[in-house]
C-alpha atoms as a PDB file:
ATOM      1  CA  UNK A   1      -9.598 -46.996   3.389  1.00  0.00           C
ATOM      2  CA  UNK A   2     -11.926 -48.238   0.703  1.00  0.00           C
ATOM      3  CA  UNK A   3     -11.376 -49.482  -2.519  1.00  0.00           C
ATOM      4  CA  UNK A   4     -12.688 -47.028  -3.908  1.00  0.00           C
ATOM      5  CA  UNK A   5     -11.305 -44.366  -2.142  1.00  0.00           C
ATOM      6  CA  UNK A   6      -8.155 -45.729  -2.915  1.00  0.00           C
ATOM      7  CA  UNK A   7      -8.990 -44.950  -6.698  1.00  0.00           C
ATOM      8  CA  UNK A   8     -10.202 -41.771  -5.905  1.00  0.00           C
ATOM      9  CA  UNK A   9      -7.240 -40.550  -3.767  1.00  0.00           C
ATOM     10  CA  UNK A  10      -4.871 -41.607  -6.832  1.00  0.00           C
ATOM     11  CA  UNK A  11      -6.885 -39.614  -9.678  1.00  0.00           C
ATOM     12  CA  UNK A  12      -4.852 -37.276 -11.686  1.00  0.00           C
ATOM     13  CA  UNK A  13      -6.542 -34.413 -13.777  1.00  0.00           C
ATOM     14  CA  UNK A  14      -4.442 -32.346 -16.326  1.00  0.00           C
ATOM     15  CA  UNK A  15      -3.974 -28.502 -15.216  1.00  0.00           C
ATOM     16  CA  UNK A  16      -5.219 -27.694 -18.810  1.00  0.00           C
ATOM     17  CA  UNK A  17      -7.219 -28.911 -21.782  1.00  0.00           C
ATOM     18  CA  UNK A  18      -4.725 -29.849 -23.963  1.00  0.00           C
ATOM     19  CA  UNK A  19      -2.159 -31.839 -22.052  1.00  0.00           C
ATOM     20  CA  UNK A  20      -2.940 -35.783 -22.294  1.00  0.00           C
ATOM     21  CA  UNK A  21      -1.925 -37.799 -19.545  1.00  0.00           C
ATOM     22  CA  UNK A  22      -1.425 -41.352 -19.149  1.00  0.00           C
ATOM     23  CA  UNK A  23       2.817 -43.532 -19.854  1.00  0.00           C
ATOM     24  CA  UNK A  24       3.854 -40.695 -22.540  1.00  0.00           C
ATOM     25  CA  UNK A  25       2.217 -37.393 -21.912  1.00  0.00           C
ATOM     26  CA  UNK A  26       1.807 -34.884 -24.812  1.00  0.00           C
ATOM     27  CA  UNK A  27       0.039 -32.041 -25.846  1.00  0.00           C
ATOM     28  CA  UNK A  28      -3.229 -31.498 -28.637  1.00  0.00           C
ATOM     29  CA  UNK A  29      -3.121 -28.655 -30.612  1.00  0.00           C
ATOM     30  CA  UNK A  30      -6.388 -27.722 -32.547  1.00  0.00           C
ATOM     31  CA  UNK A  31      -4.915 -27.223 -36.597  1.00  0.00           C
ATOM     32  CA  UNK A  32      -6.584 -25.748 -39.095  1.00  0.00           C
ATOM     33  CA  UNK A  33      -7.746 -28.038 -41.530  1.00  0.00           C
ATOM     34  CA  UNK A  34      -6.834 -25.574 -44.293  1.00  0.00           C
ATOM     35  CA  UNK A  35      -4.309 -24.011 -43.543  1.00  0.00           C
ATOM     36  CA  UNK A  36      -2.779 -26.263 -40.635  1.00  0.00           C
ATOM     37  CA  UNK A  37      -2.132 -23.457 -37.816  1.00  0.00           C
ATOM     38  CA  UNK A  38      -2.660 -24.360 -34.922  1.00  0.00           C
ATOM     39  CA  UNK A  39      -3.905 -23.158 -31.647  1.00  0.00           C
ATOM     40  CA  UNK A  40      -4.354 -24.729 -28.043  1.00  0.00           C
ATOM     41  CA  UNK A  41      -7.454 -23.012 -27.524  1.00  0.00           C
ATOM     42  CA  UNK A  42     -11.369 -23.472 -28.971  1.00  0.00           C
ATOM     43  CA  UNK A  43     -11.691 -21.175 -31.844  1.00  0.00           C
ATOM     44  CA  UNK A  44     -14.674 -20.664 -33.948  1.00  0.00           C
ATOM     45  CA  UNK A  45     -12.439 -19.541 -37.037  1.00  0.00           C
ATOM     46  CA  UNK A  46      -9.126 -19.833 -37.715  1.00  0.00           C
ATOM     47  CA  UNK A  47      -7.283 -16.255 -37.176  1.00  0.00           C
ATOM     48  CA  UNK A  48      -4.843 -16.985 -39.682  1.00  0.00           C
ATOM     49  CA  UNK A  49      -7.210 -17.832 -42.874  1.00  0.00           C
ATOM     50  CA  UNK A  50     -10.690 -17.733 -41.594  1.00  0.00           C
ATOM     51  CA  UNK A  51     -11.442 -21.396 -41.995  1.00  0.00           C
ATOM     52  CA  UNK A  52     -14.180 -22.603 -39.803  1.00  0.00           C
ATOM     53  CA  UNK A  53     -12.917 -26.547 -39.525  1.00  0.00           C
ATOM     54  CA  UNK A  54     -10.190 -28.167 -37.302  1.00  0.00           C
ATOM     55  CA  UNK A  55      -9.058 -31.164 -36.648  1.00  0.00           C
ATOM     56  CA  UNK A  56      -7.285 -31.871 -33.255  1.00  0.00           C
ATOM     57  CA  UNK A  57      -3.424 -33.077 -33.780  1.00  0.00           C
ATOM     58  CA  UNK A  58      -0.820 -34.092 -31.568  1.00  0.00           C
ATOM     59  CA  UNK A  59       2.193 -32.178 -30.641  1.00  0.00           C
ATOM     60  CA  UNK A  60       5.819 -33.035 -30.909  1.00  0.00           C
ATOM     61  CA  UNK A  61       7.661 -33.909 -27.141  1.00  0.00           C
ATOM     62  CA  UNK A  62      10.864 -32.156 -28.033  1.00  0.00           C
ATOM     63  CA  UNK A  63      11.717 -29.017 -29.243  1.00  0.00           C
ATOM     64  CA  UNK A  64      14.365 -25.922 -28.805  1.00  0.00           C
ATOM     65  CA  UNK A  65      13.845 -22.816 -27.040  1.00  0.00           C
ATOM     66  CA  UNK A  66      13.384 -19.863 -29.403  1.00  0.00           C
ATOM     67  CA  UNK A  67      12.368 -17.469 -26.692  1.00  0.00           C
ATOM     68  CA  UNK A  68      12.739 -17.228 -22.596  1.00  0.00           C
ATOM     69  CA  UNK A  69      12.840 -14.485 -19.716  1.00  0.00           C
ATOM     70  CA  UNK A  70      13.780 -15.253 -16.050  1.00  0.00           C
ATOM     71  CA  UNK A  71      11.248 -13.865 -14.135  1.00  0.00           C
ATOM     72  CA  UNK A  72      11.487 -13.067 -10.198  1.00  0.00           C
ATOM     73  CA  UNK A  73       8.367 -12.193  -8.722  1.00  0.00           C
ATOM     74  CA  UNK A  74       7.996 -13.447  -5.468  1.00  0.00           C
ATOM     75  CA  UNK A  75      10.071 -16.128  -3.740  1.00  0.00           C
ATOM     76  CA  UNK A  76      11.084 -18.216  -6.313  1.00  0.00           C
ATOM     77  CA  UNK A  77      12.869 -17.226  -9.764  1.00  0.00           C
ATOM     78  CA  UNK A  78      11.190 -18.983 -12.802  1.00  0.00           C
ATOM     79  CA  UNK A  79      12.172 -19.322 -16.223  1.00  0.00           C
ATOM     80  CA  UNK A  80       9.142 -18.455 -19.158  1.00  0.00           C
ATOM     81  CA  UNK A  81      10.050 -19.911 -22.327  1.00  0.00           C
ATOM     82  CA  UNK A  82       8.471 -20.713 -26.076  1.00  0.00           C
ATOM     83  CA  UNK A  83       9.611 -23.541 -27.204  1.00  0.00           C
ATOM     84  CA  UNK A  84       9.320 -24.478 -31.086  1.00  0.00           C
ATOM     85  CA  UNK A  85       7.563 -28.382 -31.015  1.00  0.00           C
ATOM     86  CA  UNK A  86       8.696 -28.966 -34.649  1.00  0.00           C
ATOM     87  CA  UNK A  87       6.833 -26.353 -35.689  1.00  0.00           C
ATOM     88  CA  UNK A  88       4.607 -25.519 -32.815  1.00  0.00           C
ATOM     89  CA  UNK A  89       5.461 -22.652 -30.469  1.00  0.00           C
ATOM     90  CA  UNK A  90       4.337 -23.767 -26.986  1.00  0.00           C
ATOM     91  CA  UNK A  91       4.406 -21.409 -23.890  1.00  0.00           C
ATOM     92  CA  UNK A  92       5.663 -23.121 -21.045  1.00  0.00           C
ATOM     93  CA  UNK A  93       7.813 -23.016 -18.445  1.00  0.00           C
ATOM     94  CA  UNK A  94      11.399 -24.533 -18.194  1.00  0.00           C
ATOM     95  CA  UNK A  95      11.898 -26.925 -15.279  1.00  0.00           C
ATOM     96  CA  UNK A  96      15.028 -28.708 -13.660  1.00  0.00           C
ATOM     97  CA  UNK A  97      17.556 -25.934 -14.752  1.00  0.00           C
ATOM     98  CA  UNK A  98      18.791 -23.438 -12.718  1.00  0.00           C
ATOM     99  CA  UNK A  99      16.977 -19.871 -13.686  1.00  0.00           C
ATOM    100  CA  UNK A 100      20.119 -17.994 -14.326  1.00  0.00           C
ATOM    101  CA  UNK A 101      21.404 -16.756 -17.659  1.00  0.00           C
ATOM    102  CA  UNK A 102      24.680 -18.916 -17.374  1.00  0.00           C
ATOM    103  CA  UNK A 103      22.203 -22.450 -17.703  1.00  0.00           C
ATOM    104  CA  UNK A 104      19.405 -21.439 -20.155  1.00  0.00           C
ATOM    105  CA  UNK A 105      20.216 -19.999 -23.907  1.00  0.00           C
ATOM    106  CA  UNK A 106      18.174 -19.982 -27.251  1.00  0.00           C
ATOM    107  CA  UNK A 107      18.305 -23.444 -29.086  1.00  0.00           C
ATOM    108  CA  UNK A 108      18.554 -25.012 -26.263  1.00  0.00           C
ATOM    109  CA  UNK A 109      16.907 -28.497 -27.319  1.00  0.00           C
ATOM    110  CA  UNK A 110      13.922 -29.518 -24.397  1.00  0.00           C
ATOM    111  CA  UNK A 111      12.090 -32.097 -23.998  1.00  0.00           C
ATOM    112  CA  UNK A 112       7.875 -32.430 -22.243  1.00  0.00           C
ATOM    113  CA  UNK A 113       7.428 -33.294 -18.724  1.00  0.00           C
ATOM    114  CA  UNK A 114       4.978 -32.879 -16.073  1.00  0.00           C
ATOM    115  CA  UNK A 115       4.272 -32.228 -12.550  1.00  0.00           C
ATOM    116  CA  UNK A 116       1.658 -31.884  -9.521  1.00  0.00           C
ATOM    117  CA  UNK A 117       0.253 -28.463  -9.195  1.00  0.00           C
ATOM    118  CA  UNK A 118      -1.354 -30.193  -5.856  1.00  0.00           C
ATOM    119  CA  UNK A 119      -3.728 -32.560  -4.457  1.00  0.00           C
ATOM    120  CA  UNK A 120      -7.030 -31.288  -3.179  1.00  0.00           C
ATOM    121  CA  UNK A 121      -8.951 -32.126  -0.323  1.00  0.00           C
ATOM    122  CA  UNK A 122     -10.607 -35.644  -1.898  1.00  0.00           C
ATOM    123  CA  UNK A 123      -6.801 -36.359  -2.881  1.00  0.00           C
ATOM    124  CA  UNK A 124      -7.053 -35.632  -6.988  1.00  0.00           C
ATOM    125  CA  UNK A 125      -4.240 -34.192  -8.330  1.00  0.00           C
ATOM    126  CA  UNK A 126      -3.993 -31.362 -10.770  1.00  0.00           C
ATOM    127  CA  UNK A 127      -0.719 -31.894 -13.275  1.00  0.00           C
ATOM    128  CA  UNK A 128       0.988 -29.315 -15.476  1.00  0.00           C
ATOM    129  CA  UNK A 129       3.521 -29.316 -17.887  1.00  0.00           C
ATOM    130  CA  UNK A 130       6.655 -27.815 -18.610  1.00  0.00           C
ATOM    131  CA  UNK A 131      10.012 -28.443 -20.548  1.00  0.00           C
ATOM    132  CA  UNK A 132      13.038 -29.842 -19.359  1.00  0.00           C
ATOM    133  CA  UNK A 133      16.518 -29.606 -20.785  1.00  0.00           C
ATOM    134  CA  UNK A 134      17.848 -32.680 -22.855  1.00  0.00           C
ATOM    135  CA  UNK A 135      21.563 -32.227 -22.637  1.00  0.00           C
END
């Protein structure tokens, strides 16, 4: 193998816009520079006041879980989760804890982490997020 295929095999891509990658991962947010809501999408205007400006900001690691369901469609249970980021509600998924209502409870405190989706055929991986428990 090449040099640089070497580099190429190894390249990592985040699953979505807003998760930074690199020694401490985190997530961007898009806030509202008058009314500081934020969003993890593009928006034109902000849905909350209308204002047309934002400013991109960066998201607390930790956080607790204010909402979750276990889901079970098809082989493998999953926990869905928000999880307040000082502030920020994030949708996410809750990793390394068992999906049963015995492990996982509101204010739960979590922390970021990430994970390969996959590799595809010229070897780049795609890498998501999700939360993890901190106790």
């Amino acid at each position: 193998m090449i040099e640089s295929d070497k580099a190429q095999s190894s390249k990592q891509i985040p699953f979505v816009d807003y998760l930074v990658l690199g020694d401490e991962p985190y997530l961007v947010a898009n806030e509202c520079k008058q009314c500081q809501a934020r969003y993890f999408d593009r928006r034109n205007a902000c849905a909350h006041c209308f204002g047309e400006e934002f400013k991109q900001v960066r998201v607390a690691t930790k956080g607790v879980v204010t909402s979750f369901t276990i889901v079970e469609m098809g082989p493998m249970p999953y926990i869905s989760a928000v999880v307040d980021c000082e502030g920020t509600p994030v949708r996410c998924t809750l990793v390394g804890v068992d999906p049963t209502p015995e492990k996982v409870h509101l204010g739960m405190g979590v922390e970021l982490t990430t994970y390969s989706m996959g590799a595809d055929s010229e070897g780049t991986e795609a890498i998501a997020f999700g939360f993890t428990p901190t106790q």
